[in-house]
N, C-alpha and C. Protein backbone atom coordinates (compact mmCIF):
# COMPACT_ATOMS: atom_id res chain seq x y z
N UNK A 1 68.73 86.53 57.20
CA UNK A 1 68.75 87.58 58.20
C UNK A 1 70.14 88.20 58.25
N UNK A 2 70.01 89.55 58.85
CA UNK A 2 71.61 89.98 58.79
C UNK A 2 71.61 90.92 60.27
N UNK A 3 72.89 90.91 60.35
CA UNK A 3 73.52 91.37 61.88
C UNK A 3 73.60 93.00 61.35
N UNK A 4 73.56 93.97 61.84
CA UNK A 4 73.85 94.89 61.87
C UNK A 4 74.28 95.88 63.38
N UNK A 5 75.73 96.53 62.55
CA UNK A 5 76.00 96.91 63.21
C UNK A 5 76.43 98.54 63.27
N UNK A 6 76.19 99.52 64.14
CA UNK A 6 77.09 100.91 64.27
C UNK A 6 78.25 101.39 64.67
N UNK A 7 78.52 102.06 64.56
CA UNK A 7 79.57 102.83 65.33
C UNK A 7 79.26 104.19 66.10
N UNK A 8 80.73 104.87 66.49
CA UNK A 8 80.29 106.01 67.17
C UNK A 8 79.88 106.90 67.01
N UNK A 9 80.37 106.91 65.22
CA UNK A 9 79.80 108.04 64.28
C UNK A 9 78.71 107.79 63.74
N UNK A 10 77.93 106.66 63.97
CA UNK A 10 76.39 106.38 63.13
C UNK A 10 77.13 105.87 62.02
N UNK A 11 77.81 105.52 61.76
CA UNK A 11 78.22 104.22 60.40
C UNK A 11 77.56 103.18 60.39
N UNK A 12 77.01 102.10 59.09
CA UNK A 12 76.21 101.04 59.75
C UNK A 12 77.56 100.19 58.66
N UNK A 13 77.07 99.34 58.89
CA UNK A 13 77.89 98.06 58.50
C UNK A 13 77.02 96.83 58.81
N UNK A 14 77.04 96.05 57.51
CA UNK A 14 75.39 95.31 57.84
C UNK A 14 76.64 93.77 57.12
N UNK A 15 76.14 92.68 57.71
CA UNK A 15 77.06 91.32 57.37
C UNK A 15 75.76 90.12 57.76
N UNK A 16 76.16 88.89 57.37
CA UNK A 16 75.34 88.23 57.32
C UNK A 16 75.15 87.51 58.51
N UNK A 17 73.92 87.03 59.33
CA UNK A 17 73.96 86.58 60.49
C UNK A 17 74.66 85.25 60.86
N UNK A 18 75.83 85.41 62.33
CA UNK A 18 76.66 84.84 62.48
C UNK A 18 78.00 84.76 61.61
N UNK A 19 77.84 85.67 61.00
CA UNK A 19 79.42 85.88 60.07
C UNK A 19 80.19 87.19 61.15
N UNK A 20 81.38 86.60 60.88
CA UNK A 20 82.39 87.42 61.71
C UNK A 20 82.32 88.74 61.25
N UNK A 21 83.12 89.77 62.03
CA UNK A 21 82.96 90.91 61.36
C UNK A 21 84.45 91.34 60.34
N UNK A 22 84.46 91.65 59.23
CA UNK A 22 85.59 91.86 58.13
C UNK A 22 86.50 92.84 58.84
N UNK A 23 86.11 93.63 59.33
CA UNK A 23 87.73 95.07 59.82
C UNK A 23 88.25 94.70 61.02
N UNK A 24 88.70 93.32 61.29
CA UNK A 24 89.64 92.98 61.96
C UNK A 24 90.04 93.95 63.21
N UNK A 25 91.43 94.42 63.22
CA UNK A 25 91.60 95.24 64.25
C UNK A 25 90.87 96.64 64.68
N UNK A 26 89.86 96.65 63.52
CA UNK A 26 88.95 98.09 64.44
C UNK A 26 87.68 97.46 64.58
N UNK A 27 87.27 96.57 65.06
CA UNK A 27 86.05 95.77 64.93
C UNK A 27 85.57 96.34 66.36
N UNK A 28 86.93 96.78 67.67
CA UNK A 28 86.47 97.38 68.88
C UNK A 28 85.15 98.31 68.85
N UNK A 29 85.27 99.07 67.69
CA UNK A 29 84.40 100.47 67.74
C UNK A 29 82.89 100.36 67.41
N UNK A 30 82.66 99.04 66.88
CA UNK A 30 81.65 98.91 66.20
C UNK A 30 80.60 98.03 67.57
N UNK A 31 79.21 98.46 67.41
CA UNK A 31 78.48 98.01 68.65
C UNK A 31 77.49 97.46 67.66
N UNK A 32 77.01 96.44 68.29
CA UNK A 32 75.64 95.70 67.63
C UNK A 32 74.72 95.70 68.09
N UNK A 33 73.51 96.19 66.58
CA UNK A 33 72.49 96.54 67.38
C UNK A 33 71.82 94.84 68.16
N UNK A 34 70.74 95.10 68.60
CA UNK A 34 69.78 94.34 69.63
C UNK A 34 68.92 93.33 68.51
N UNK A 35 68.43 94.02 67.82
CA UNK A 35 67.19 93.23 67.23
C UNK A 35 68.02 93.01 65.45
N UNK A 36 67.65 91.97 65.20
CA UNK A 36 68.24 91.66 63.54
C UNK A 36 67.25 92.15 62.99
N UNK A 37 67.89 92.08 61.73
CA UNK A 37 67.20 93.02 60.45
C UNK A 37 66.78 91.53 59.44
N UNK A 38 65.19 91.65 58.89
CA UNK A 38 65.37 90.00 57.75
C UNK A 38 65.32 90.61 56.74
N UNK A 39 64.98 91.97 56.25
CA UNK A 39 64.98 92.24 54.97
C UNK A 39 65.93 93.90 54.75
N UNK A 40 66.95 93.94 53.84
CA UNK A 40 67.40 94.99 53.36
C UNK A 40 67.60 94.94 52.28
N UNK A 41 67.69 96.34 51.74
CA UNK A 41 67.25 97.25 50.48
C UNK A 41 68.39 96.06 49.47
N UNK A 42 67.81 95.71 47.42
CA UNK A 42 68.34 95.20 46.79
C UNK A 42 69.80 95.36 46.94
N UNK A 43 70.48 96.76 47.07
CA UNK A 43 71.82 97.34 46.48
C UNK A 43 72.61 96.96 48.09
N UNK A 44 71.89 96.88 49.37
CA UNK A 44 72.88 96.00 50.67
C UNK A 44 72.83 94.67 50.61
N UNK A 45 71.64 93.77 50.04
CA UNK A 45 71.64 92.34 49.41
C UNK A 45 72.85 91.93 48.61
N UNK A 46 73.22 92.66 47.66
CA UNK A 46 74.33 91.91 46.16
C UNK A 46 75.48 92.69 46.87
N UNK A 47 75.50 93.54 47.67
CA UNK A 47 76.82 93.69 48.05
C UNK A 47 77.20 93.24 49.50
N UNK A 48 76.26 92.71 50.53
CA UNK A 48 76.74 91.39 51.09
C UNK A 48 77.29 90.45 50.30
N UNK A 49 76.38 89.70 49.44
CA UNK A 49 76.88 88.95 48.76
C UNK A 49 77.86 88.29 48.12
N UNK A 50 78.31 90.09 47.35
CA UNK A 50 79.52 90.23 46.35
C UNK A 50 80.74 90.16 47.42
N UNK A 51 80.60 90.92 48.80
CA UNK A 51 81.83 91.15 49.33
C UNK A 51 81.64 90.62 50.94
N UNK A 52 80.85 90.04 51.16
CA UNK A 52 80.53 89.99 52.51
C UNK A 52 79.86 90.17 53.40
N UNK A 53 79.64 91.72 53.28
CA UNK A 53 80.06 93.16 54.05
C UNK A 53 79.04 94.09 53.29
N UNK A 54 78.36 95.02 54.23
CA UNK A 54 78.32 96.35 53.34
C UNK A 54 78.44 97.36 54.53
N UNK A 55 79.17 98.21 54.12
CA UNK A 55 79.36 99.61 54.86
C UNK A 55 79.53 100.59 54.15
N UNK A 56 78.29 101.60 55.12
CA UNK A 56 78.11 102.71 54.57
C UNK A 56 78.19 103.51 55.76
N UNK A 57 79.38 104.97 55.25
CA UNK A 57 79.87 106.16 56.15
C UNK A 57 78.48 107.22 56.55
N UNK A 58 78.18 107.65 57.55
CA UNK A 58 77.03 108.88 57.66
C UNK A 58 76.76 109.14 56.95
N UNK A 59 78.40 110.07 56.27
CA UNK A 59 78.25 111.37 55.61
C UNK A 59 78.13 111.42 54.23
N UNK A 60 77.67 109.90 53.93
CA UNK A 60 76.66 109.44 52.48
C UNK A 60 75.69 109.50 52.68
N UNK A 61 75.32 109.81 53.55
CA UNK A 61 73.69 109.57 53.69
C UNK A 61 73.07 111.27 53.52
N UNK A 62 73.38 111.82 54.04
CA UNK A 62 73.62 113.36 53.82
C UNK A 62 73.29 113.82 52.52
N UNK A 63 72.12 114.47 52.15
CA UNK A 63 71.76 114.87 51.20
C UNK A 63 71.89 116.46 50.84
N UNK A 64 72.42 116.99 49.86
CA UNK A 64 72.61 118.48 49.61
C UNK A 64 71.24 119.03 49.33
């Protein structure tokens, strides 16, 4: 299962449940959601994994 979390700008940042959160002194900004997540997409799986952590900015999500 994994914790996920936002910010003010709609950033998500997804970490593994009960793992601390990695950005240290800006960790203030970030709010967690309510309900956990048990399954996310292959490419947020191996990069928990690989690094922890995955965070992704809005304004990737944003399609031209």
């Amino acid at each position: 299962m994994f914790d996920v979390y936002l910010n003010h700008k709609r950033d998500l940042l997804v970490v593994r449940q009960g793992s601390s959160m990695p950005l240290g002194d800006t960790s203030g900004r970030w709010q967690k959601r309510k309900r956990r997540v048990a399954n996310v997409s292959d490419e947020i799986k191996s990069t928990v994994q690989r690094q922890g952590y995955y965070m992704r900015k809005r304004s990737e999500l944003k399609t031209n």
